[in-house]
C-alpha atoms as a PDB file:
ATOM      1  CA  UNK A   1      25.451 -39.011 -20.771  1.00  0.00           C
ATOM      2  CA  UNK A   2      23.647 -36.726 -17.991  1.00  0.00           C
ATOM      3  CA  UNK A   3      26.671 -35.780 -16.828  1.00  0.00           C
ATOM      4  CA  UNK A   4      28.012 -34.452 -19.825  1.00  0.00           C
ATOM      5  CA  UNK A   5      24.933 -32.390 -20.850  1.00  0.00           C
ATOM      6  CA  UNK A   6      25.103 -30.745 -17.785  1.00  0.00           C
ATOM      7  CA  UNK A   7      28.643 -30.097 -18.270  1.00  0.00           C
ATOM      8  CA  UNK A   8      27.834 -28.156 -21.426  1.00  0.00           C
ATOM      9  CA  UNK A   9      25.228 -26.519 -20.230  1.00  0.00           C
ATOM     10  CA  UNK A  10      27.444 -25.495 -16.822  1.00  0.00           C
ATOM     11  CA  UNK A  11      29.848 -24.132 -19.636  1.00  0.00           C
ATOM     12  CA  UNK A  12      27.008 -22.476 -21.399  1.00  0.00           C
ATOM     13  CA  UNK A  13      25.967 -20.789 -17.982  1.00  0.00           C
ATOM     14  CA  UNK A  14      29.522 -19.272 -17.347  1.00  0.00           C
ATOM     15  CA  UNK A  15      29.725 -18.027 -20.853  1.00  0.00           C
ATOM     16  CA  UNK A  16      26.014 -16.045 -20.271  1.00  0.00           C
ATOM     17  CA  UNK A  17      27.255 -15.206 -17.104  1.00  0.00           C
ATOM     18  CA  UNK A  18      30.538 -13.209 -17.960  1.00  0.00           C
ATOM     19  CA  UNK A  19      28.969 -11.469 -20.771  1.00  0.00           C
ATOM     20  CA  UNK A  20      26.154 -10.003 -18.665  1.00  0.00           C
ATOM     21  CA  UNK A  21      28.832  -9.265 -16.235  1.00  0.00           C
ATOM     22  CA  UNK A  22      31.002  -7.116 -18.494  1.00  0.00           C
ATOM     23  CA  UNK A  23      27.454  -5.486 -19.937  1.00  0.00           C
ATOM     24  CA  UNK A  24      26.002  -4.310 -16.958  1.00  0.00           C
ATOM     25  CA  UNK A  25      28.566  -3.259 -14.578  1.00  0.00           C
ATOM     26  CA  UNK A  26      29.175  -0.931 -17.599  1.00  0.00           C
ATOM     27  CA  UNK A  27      25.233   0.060 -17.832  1.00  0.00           C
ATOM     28  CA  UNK A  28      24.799   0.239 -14.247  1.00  0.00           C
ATOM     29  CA  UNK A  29      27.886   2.585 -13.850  1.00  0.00           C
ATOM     30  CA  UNK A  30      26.232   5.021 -16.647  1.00  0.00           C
ATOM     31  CA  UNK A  31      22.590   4.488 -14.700  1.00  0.00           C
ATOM     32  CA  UNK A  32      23.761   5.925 -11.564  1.00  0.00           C
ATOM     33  CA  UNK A  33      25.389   8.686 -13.817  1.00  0.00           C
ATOM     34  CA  UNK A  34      22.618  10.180 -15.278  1.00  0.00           C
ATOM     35  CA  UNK A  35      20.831  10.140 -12.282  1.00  0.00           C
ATOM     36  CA  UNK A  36      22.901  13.212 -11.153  1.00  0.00           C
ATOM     37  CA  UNK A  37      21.406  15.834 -12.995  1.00  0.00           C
ATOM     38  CA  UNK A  38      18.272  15.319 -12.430  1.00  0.00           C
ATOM     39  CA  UNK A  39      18.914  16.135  -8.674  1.00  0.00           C
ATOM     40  CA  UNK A  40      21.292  18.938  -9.552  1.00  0.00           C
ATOM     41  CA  UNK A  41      18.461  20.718 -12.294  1.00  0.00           C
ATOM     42  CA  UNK A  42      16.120  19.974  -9.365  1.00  0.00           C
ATOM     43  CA  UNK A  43      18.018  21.857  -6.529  1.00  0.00           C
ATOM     44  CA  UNK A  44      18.538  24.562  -9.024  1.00  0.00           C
ATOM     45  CA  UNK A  45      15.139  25.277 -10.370  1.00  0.00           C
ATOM     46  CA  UNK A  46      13.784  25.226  -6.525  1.00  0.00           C
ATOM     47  CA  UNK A  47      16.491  27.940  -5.893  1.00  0.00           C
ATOM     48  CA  UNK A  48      15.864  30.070  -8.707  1.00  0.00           C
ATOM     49  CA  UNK A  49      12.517  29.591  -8.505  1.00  0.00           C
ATOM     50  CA  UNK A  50      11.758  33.272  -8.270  1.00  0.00           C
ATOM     51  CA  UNK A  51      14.234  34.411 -11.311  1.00  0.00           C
ATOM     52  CA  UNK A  52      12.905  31.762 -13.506  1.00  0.00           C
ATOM     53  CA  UNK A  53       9.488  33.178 -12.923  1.00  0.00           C
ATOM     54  CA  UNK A  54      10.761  36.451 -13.669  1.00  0.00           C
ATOM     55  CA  UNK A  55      12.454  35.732 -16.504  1.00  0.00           C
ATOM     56  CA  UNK A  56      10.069  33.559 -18.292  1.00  0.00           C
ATOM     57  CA  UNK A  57      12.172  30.833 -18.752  1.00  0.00           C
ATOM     58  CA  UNK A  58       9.629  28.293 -17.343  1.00  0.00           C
ATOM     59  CA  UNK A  59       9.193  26.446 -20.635  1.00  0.00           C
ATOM     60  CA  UNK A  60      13.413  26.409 -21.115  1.00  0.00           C
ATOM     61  CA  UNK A  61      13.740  25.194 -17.748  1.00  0.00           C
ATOM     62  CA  UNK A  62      10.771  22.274 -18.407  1.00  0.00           C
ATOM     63  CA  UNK A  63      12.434  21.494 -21.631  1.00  0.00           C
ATOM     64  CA  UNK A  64      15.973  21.156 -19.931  1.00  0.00           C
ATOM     65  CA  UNK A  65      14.184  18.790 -16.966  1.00  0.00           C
ATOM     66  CA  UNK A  66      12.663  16.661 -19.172  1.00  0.00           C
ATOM     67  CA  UNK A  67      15.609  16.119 -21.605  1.00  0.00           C
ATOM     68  CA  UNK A  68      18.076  15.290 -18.560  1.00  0.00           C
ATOM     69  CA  UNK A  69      14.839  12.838 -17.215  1.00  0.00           C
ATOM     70  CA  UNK A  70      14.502  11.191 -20.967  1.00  0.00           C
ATOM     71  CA  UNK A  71      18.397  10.613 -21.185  1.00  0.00           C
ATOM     72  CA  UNK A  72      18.323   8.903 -17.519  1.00  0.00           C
ATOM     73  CA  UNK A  73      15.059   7.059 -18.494  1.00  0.00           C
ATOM     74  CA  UNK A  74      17.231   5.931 -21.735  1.00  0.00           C
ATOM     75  CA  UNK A  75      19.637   4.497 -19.408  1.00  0.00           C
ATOM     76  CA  UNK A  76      17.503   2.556 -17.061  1.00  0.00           C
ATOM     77  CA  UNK A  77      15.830   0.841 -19.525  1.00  0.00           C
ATOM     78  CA  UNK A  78      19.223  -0.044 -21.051  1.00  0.00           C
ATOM     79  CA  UNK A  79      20.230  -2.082 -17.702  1.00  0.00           C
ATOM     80  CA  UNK A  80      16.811  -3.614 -18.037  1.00  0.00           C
ATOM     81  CA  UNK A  81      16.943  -4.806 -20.467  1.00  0.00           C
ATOM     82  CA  UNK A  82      20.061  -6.100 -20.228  1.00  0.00           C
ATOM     83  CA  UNK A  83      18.496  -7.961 -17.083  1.00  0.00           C
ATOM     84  CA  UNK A  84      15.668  -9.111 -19.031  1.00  0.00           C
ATOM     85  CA  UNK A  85      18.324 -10.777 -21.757  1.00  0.00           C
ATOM     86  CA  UNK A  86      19.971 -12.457 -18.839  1.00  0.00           C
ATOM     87  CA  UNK A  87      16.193 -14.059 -17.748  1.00  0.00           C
ATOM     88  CA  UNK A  88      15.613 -15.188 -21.413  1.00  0.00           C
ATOM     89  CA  UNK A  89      18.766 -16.789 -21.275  1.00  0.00           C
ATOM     90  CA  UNK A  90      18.323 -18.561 -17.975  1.00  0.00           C
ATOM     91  CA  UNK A  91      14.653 -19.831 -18.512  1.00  0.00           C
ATOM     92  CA  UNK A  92      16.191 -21.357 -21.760  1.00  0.00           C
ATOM     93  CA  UNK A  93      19.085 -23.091 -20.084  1.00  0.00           C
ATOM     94  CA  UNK A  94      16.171 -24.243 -17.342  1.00  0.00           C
ATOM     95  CA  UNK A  95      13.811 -25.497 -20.201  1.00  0.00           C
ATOM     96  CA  UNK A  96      17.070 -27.358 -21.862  1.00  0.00           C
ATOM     97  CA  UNK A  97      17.659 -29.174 -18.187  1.00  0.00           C
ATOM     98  CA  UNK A  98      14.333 -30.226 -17.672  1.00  0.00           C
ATOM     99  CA  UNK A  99      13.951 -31.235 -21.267  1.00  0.00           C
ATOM    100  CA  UNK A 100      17.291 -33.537 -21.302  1.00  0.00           C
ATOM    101  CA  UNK A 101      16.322 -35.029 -17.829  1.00  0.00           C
ATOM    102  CA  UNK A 102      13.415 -35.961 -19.237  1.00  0.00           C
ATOM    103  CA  UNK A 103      14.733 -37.152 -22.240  1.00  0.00           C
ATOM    104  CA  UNK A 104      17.020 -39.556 -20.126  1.00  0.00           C
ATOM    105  CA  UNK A 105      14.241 -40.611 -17.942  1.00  0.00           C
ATOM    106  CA  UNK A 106      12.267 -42.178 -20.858  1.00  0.00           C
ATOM    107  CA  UNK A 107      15.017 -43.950 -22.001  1.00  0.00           C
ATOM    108  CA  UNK A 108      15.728 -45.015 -19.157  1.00  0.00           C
ATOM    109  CA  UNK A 109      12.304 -46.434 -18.239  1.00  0.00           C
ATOM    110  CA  UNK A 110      12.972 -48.121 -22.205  1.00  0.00           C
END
């Protein structure tokens, strides 16, 4: 009877495991994306430092920064949780092992 719970739950495990797969490789992919801008808005406010002074655009340029920084934020916390499913998921399939072993070691013991 052991044997077959932990069959199931082996099953279980492999079904968790290729749908976090298929999720993340997806959510890292658009992580690493959005990380772009922010280094490319960077470089180009330090460059035109002194025509965005001139200008007056400092609040245009802030607003741009921060919306590029929110939408890469956004994305992050996408992959986490996505990570964070995946540790619910495992501490549940860890709780089900140690509850069925011992479940079998009290009947055992019977």
């Amino acid at each position: 009877p052991m044997l077959a719970v932990f069959l199931v739950l082996s099953f279980v495990y492999r079904k968790i495991q290729s749908t976090f797969d298929a999720s993340v490789t997806s959510l890292k992919r658009v992580d690493a994306a959005s990380k772009s801008p922010i280094f490319s808005a960077f470089s180009q406010s330090i460059e035109g430092l002194s025509s965005i002074r001139a200008m007056g655009i400092q609040s245009h340029v802030l607003d741009n920064a921060s919306a590029v920084i929110d939408h890469a934020t956004a994305s992050y916390l996408s992959w986490a949780h996505c990570n964070r499913w995946l540790g619910v998921r495992l501490d549940l399939l860890g709780a089900t092992v140690v509850l069925c072993t011992g479940v079998f070691c009290v009947r055992a013991a019977e």
